[in-house]
Protein backbone atom coordinates (compact mmCIF):
# COMPACT_ATOMS: atom_id res chain seq x y z
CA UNK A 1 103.92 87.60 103.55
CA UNK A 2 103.74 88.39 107.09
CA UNK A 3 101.54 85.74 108.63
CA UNK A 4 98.39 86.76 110.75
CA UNK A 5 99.98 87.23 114.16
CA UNK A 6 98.06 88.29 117.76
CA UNK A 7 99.86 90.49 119.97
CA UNK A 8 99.52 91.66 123.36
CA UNK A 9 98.46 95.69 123.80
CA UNK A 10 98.63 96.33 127.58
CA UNK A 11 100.37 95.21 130.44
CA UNK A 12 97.35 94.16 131.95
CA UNK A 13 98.89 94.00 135.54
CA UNK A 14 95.89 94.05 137.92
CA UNK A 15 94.91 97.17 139.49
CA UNK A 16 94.67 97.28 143.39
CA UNK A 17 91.14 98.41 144.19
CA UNK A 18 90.85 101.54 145.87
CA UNK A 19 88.01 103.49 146.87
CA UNK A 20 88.05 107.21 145.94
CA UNK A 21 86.93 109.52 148.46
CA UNK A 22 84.41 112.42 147.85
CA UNK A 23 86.54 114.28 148.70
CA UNK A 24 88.86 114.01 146.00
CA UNK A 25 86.14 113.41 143.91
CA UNK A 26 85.11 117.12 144.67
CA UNK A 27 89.02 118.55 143.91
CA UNK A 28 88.29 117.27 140.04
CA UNK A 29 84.56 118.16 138.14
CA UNK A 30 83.41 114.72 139.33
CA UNK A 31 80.87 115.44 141.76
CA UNK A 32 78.95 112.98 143.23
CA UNK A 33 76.74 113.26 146.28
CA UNK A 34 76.95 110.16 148.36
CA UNK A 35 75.60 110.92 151.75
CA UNK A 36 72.04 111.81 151.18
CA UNK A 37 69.11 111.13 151.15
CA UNK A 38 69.19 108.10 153.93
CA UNK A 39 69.19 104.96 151.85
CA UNK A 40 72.19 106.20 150.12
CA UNK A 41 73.82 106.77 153.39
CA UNK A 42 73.11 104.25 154.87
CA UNK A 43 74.43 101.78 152.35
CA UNK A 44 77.70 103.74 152.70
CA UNK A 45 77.90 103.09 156.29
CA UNK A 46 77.10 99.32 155.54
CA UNK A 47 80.13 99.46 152.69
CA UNK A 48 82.24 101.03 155.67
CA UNK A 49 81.44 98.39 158.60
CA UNK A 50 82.26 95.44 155.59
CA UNK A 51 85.19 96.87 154.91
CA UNK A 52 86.50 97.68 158.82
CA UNK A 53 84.76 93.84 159.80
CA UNK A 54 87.53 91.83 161.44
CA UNK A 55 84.78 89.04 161.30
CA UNK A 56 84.91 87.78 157.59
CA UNK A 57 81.31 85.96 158.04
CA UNK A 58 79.79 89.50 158.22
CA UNK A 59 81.16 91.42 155.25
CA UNK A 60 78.58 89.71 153.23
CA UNK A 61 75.62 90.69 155.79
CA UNK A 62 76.85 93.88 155.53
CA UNK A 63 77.01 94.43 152.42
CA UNK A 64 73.66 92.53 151.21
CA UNK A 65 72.62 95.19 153.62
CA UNK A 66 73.86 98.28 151.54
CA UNK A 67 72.23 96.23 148.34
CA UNK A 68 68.96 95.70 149.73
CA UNK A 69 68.57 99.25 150.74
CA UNK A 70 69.86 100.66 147.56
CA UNK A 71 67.54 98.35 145.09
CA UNK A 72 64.41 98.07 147.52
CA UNK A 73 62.09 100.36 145.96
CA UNK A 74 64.90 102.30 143.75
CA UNK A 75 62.04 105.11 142.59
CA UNK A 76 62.21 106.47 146.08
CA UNK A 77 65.74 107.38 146.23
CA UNK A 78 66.17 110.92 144.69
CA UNK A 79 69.62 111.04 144.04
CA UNK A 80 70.55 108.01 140.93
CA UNK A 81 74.52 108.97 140.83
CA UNK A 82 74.69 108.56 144.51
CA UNK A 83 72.65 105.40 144.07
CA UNK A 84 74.71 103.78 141.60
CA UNK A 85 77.82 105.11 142.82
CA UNK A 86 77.27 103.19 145.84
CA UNK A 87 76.12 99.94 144.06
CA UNK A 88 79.35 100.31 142.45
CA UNK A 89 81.53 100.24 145.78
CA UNK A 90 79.49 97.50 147.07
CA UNK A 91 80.00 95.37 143.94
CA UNK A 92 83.35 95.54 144.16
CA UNK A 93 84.22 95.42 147.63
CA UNK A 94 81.40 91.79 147.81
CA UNK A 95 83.75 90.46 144.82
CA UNK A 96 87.25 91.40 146.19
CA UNK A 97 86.40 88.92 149.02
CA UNK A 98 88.47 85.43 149.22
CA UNK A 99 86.88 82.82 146.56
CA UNK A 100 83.93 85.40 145.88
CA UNK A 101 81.86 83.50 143.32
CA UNK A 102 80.92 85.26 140.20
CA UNK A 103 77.32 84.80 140.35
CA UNK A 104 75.29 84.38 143.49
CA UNK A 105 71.38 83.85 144.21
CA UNK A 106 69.66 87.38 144.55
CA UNK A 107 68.68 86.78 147.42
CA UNK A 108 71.77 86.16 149.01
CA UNK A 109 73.22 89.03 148.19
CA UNK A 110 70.21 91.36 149.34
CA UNK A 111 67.56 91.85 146.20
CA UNK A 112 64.43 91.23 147.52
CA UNK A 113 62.87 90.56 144.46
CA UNK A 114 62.90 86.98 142.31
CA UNK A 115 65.46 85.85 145.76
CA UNK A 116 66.20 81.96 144.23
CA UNK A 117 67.25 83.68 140.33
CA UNK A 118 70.85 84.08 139.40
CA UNK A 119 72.70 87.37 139.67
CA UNK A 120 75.65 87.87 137.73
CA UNK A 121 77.72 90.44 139.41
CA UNK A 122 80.42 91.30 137.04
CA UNK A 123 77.49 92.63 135.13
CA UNK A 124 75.66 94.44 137.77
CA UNK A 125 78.87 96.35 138.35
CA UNK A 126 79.04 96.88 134.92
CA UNK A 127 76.22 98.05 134.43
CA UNK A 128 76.27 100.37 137.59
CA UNK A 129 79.57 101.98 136.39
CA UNK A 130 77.92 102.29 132.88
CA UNK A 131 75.33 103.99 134.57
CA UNK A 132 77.41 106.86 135.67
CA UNK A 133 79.02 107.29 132.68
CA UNK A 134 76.37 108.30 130.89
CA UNK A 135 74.73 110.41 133.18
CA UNK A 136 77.73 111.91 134.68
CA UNK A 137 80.81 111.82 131.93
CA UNK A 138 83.23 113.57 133.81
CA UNK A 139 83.24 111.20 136.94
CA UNK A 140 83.90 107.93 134.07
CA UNK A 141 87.80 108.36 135.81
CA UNK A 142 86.37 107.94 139.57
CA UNK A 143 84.64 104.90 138.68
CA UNK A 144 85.93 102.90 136.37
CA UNK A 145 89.45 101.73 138.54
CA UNK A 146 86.09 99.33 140.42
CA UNK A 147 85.18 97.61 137.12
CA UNK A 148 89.18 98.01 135.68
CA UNK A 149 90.24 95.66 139.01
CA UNK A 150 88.33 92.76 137.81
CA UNK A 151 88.49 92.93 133.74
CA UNK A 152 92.09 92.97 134.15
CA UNK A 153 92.47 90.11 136.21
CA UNK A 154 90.28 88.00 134.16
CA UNK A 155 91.47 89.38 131.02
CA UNK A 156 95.29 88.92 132.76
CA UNK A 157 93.76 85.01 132.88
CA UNK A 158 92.76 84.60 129.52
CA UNK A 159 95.89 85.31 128.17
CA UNK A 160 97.72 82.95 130.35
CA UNK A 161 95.22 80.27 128.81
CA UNK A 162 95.60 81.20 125.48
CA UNK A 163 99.57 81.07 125.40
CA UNK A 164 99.45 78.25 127.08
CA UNK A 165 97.08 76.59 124.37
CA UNK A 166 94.03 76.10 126.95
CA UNK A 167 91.56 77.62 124.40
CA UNK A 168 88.12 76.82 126.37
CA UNK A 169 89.55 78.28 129.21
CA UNK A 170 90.77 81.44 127.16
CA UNK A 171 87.58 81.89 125.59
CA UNK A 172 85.98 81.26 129.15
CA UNK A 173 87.72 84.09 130.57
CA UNK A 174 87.60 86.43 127.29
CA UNK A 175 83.78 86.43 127.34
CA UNK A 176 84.03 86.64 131.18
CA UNK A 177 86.13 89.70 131.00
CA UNK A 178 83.95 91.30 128.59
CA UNK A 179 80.97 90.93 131.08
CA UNK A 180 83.07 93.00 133.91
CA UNK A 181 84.12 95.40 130.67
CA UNK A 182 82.08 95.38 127.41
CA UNK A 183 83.93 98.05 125.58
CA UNK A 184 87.28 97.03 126.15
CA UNK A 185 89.11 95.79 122.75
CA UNK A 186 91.46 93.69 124.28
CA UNK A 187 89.22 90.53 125.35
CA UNK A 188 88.11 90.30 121.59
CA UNK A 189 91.78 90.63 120.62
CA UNK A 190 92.63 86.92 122.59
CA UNK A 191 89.41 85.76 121.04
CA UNK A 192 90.71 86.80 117.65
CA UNK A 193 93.78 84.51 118.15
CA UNK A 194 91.93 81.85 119.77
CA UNK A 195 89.58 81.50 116.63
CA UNK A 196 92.39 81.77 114.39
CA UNK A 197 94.10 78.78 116.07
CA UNK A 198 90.80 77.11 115.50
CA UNK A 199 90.72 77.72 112.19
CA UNK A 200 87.21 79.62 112.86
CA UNK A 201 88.03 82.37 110.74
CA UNK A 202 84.57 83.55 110.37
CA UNK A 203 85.00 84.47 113.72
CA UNK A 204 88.14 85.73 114.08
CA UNK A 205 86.95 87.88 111.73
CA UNK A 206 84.56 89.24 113.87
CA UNK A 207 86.72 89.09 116.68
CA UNK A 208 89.08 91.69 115.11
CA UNK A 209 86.57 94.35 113.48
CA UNK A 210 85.16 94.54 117.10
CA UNK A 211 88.88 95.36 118.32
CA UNK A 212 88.99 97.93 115.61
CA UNK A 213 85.47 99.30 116.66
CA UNK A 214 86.20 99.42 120.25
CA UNK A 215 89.64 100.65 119.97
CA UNK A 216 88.51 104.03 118.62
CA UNK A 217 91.05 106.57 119.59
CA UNK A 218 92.89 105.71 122.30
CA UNK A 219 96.38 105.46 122.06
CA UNK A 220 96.46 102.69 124.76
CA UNK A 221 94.71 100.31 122.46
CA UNK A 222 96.71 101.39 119.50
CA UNK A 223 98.77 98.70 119.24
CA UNK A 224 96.21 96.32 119.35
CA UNK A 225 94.15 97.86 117.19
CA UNK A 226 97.44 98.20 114.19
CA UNK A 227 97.84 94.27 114.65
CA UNK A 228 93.75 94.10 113.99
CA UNK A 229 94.12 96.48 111.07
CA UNK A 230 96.95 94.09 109.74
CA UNK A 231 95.54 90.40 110.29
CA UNK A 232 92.27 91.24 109.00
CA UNK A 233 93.86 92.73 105.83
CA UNK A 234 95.84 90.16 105.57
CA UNK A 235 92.45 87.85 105.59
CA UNK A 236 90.49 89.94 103.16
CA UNK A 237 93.48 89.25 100.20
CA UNK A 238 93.51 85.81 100.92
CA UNK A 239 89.94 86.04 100.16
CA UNK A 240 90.38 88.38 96.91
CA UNK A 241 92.80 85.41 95.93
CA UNK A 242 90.29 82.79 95.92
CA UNK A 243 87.20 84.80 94.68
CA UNK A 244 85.94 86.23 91.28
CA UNK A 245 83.78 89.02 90.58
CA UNK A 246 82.15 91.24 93.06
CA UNK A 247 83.68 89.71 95.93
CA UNK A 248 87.38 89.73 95.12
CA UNK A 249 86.54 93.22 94.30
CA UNK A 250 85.11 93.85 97.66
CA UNK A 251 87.70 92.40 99.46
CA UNK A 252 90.41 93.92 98.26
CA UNK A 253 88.47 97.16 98.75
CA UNK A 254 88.50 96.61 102.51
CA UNK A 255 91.89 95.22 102.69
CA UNK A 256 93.40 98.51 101.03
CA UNK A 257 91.31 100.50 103.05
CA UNK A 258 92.64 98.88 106.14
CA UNK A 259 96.30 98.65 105.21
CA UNK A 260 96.39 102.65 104.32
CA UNK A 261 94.54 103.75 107.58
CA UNK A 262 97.69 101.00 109.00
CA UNK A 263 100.06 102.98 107.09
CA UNK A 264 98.81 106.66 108.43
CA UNK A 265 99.66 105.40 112.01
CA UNK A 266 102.89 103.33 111.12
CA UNK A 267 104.37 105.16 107.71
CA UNK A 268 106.55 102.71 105.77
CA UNK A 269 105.87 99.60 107.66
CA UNK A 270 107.16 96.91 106.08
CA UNK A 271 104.91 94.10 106.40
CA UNK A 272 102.35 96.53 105.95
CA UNK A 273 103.71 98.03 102.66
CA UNK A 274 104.32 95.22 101.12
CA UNK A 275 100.97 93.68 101.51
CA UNK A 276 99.14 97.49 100.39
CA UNK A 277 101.31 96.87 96.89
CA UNK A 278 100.13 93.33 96.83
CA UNK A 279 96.10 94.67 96.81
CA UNK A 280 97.06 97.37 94.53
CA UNK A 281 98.42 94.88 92.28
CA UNK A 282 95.48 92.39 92.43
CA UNK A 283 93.04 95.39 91.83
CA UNK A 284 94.99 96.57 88.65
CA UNK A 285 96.18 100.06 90.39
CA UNK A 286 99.77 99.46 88.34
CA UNK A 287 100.08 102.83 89.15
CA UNK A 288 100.17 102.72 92.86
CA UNK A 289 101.79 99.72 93.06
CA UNK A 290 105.07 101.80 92.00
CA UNK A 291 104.28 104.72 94.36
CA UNK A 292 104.21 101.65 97.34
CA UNK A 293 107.42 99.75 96.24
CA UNK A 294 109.16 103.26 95.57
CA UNK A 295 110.84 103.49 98.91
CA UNK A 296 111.84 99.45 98.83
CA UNK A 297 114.30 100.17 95.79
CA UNK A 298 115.59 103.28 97.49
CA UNK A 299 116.46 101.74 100.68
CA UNK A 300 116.21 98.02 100.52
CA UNK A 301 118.47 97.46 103.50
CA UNK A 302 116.03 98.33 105.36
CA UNK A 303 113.37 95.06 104.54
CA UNK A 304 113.50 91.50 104.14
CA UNK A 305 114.35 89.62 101.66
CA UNK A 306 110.87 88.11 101.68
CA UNK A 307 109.37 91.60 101.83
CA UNK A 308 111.49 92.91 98.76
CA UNK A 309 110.22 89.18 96.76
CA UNK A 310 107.27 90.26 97.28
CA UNK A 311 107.45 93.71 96.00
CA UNK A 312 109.48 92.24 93.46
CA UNK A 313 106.39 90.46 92.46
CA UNK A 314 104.12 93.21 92.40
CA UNK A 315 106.33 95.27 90.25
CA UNK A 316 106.43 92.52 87.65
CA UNK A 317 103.11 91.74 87.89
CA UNK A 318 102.45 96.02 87.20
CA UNK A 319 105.07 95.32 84.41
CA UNK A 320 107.83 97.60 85.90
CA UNK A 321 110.30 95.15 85.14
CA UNK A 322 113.21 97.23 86.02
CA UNK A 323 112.22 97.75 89.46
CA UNK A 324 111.23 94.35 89.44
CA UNK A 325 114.75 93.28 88.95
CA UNK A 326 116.70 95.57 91.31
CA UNK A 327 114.07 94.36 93.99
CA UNK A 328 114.47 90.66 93.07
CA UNK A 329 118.90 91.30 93.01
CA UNK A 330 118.41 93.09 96.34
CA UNK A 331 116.32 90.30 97.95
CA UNK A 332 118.78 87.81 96.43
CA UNK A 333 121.93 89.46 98.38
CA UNK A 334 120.29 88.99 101.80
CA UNK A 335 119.03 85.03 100.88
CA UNK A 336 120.74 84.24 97.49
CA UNK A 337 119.08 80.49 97.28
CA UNK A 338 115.59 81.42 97.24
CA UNK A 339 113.95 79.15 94.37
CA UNK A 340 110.87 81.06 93.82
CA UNK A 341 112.86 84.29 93.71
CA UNK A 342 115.13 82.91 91.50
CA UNK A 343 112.81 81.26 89.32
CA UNK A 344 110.49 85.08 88.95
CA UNK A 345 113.76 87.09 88.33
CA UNK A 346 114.88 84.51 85.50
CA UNK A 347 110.97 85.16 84.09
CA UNK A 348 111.38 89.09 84.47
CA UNK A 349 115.05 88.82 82.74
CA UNK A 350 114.28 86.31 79.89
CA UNK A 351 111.05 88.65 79.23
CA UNK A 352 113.83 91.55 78.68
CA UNK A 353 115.80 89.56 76.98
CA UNK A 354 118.74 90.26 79.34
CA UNK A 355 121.03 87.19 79.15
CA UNK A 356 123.94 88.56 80.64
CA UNK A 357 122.22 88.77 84.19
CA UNK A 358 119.62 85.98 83.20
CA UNK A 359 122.78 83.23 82.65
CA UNK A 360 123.99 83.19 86.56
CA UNK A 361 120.56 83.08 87.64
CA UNK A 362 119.44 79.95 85.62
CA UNK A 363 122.42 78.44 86.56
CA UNK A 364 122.29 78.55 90.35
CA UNK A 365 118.57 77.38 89.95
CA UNK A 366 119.66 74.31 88.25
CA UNK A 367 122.20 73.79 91.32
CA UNK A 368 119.49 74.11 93.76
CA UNK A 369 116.65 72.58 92.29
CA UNK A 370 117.95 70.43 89.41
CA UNK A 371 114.71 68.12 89.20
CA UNK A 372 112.09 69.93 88.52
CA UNK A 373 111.09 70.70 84.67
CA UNK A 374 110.52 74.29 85.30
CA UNK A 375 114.14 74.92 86.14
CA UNK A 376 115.24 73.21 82.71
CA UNK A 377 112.82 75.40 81.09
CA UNK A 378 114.64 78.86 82.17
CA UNK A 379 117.82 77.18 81.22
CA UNK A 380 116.46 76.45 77.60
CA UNK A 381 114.56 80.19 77.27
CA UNK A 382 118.70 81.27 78.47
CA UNK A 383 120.05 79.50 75.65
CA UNK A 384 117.47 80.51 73.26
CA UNK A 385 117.64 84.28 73.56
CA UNK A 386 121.89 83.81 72.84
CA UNK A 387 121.06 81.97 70.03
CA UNK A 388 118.44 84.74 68.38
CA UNK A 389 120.77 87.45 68.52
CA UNK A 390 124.23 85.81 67.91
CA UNK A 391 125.95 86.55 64.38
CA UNK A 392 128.38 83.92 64.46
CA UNK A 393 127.47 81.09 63.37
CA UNK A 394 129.61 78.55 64.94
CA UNK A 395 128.19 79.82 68.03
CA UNK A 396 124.38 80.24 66.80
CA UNK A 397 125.15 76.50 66.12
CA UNK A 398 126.68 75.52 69.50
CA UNK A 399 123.95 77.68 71.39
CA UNK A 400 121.04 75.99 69.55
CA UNK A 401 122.34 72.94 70.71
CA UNK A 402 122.70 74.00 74.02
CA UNK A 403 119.13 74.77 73.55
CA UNK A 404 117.81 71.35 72.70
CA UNK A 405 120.28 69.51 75.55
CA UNK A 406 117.72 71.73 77.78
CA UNK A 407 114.40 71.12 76.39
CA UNK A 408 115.39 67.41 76.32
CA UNK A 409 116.83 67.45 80.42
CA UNK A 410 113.36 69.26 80.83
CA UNK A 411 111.38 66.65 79.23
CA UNK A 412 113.45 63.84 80.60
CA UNK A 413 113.15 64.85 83.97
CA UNK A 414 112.37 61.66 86.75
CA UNK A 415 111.49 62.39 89.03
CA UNK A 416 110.01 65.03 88.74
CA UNK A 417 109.88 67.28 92.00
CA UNK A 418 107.61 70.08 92.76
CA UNK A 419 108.16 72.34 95.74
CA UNK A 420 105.06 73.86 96.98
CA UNK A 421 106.09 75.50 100.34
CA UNK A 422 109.56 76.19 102.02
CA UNK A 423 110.05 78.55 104.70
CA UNK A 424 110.22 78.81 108.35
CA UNK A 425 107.58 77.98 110.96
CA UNK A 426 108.31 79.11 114.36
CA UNK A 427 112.40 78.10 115.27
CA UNK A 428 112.01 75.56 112.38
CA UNK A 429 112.04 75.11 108.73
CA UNK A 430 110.03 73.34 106.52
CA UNK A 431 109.49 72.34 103.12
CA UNK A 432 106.91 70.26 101.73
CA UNK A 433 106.31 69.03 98.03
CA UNK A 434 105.13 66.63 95.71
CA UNK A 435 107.41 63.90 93.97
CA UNK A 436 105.84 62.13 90.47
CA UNK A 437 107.44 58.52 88.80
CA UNK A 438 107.11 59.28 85.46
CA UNK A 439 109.23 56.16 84.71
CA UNK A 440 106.94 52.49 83.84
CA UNK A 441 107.90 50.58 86.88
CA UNK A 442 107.55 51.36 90.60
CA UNK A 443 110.81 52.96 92.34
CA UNK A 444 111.62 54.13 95.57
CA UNK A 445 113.63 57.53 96.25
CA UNK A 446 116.32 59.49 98.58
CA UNK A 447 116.03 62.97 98.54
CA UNK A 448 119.25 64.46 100.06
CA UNK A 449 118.67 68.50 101.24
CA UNK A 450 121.31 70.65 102.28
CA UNK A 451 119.64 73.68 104.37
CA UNK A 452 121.01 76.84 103.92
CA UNK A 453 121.71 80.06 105.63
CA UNK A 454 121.51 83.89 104.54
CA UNK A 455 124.87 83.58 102.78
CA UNK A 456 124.80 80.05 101.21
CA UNK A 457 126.62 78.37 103.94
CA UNK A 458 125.05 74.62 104.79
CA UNK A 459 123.87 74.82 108.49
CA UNK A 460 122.04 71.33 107.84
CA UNK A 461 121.45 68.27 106.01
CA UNK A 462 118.52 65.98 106.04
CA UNK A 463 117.67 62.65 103.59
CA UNK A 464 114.02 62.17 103.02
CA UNK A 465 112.94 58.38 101.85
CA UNK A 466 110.16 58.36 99.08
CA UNK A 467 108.21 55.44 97.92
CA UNK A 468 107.52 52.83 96.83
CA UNK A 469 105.88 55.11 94.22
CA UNK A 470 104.05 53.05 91.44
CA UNK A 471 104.63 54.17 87.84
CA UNK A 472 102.94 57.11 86.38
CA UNK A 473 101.99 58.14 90.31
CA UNK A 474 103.04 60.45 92.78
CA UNK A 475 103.55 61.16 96.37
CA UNK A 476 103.78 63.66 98.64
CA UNK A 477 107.27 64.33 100.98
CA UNK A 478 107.67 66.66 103.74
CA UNK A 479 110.44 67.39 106.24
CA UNK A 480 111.08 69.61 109.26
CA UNK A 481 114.35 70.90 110.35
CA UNK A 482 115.17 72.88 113.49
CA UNK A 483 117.67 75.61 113.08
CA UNK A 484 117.38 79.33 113.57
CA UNK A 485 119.85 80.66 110.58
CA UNK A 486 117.83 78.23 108.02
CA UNK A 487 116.65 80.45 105.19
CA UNK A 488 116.81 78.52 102.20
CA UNK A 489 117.56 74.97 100.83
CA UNK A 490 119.15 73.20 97.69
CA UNK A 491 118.64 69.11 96.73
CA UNK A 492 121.06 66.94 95.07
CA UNK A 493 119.87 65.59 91.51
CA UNK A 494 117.29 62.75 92.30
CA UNK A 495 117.39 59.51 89.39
């Protein structure tokens, strides 16, 4: 499965501020009056000496100027665009200064009223561009480069922190960046990721249905809002896996749901496809589970082999076994040593009873993972189907034995060895597992692994050291191999 992944939307370069005229304001339907009645004016005059000051120390006069005039006695100004409008330009021109601070004493800054209080004004320009967007919709494009300036440089910061693993500082920034810009997606999208390297998943959660909210229709937050779609799927079968009832029913409810409105934007997505199968399956929709997987056997080449396992999977587990099989043979010729693939297709074949595909299979499982009973049990269920349907009965004879010499390797297995994950993790592979002394005194192991690329070849070896492991205990192994080609491994018979 495709694990949960965050990805970048925008270029979030920063804007350059720039302050649109009335003029050109006028050319479009955004009309907004900005020279009358005085207190409006004259706040645009103070914006225009701040901005013409060679004397840095009196940009801020002037400009607590054009605030103090604007928000003395608000009710008397007849004319709220032009009002706001201003507050906007002032906003933004007081925080493009060098090392402007974020939040300032009122009265500092020219409110007259509760002067000692805190002022935050990312929010006051917020909430003076949110102002004219509701009252005048068509002018949302005049005023919203002010606010965009600032919400992309902090949201630009925030995802510097967060690849560079600084999460207080990218959540810092992500909340800040929502103050400047509430209804952007994108600051929830880092906080998403952030929470998910946290393991606060209750959050992430969150996190990405408020992307998906906020995205709404626009195609420059589609992206973001298809990788939302995706993880949060993704979340809600995990939780279908590990609930009962109701709730497994729910979730997989909500992670269809999101994987086909996925689909409708990104038709035949792979990742995506492959998981919508998987909540089919686990809801008992065998029939759409075949409708999903459909294009996979017509055109494997173009999926992976872990994406055409996992279909595999879902067509055996919606008994389709003869899909299952030509997905399972098609995933094999791209990564021929997978075990668990390997180990499902010899299920799928012995439940046909096909022995003349089933025989290769069993045997390259034994080569690859020779000490664990399961294997040993394929290789007697091989033997076992010959023997029911042979005639001859020097060869009923010699298959029956071949069929106990397997149940006994099975059951005289030691150590036994039990993968539980194998695959990669970033430019590495891994495998980690679980090794049991089923012998009555302690011993001490080497496990020798060859790791293997797409077609078999070794890239790799590695020797893991297990033990002391007391009799009738076990003990867990692990190892880590860096290699870019690794896609599979095999181990040499442990005794």
């Amino acid at each position: 499965m495709k694990a949960l992944t965050w990805q970048r939307v925008v270029g979030a370069s920063a804007l350059v501020l720039t302050i649109p005229c009335l003029a050109r304001a006028q050319e479009s339907t955004c009309k907004i009056n900005d020279s009358s009645p005085f207190q409006v004016n004259g706040a645009k005059q103070y914006v225009s000496m701040a901005a013409n000051s060679r004397k840095p120390d009196e940009i801020p006069k002037h400009l607590a100027n054009a605030i103090r005039v604007l928000t003395d006695s608000p009710e008397r100004i007849n004319n709220e665009a032009g009002r706001q409008f201003m507050l906007v330009r002032t906003y933004a021109q007081w925080l493009s200064q060098d090392d402007a601070s974020y939040v300032m004493k009122r009265g500092a800054i020219g409110l007259t009223t509760n002067r000692d209080a805190p002022q935050n004004l990312l929010l006051a320009l917020d909430s003076a561009v949110t102002a004219i967007e509701r009252v005048l919709p068509d002018c949302a494009s005049t005023v919203r480069p002010y606010r965009d300036k600032f919400s992309n440089e902090i949201y630009n910061k925030s995802v510097a922190a967060m690849t560079a693993d600084q999460n207080d500082s990218a959540l810092y920034y992500s909340k800040l960046a929502l103050q400047v810009s509430s209804t952007d997606p994108r600051p929830w999208n880092v906080l998403s990721a952030v929470y998910q390297k946290e393991n606060k998943m209750d959050s992430a959660v969150l996190a990405m249905e408020k992307v998906i909210a906020l995205s709404g229709t626009d195609s420059t937050y589609k992206k973001v809002k298809q990788q939302s779609r995706y993880n949060l799927a993704i979340l809600r079968l995990q939780n279908a896996e590990e609930s009962t009832g109701e709730a497994k029913d729910r979730s997989l409810k909500q992670a269809r749901t999101l994987l086909e409105d996925y689909l409708k934007e990104a038709p035949g997505e792979a990742a995506a496809t492959q998981a919508l199968g998987r909540s089919m399956r686990l809801s008992g929709d065998t029939a759409a589970v075949a409708s999903v997987f459909g294009e996979m056997v017509k055109s494997p080449e173009k999926f992976t082999a872990d994406q055409l396992f996992e279909a595999a999977s879902n067509a055996a587990g919606a008994s389709r076994d003869n899909e299952a099989v030509l997905l399972f043979e098609n995933g094999l010729k791209k990564n021929p040593n997978h075990r668990v693939a390997l180990l499902n297709l010899s299920n799928v074949l012995f439940q046909m009873k096909d022995t003349e595909r089933m025989g290769p299979v069993s045997d390259r499982l034994i080569t690859i993972d020779p000490n664990n009973p399961d294997t040993w049990r394929m290789h007697a269920g091989y033997w076992q189907l010959r023997q029911r349907v042979e005639t001859d009965a020097p060869k009923k004879k010699a298959y029956g034995d071949s069929t106990l010499a397997a149940i006994k390797a099975r059951d005289a297995v030691n150590p036994k060895i039990t993968v539980f994950l194998a695959g990669r993790t970033g430019t590495a592979y891994q495998v980690q597992g679980n090794l049991s002394n089923e012998s009555e005194k302690a011993a001490s192991y080497t496990l020798k692994f060859e790791l293997l690329d797409e077609a078999g070849a070794v890239v790799s070896t590695k020797e893991v050291a297990v033990g002391p492991v007391d009799a009738g205990a076990s003990s867990s192994f692990a190892l880590k191999v860096e290699g870019a080609k690794i896609a599979a491994y095999r181990y040499a018979p442990v005794k």
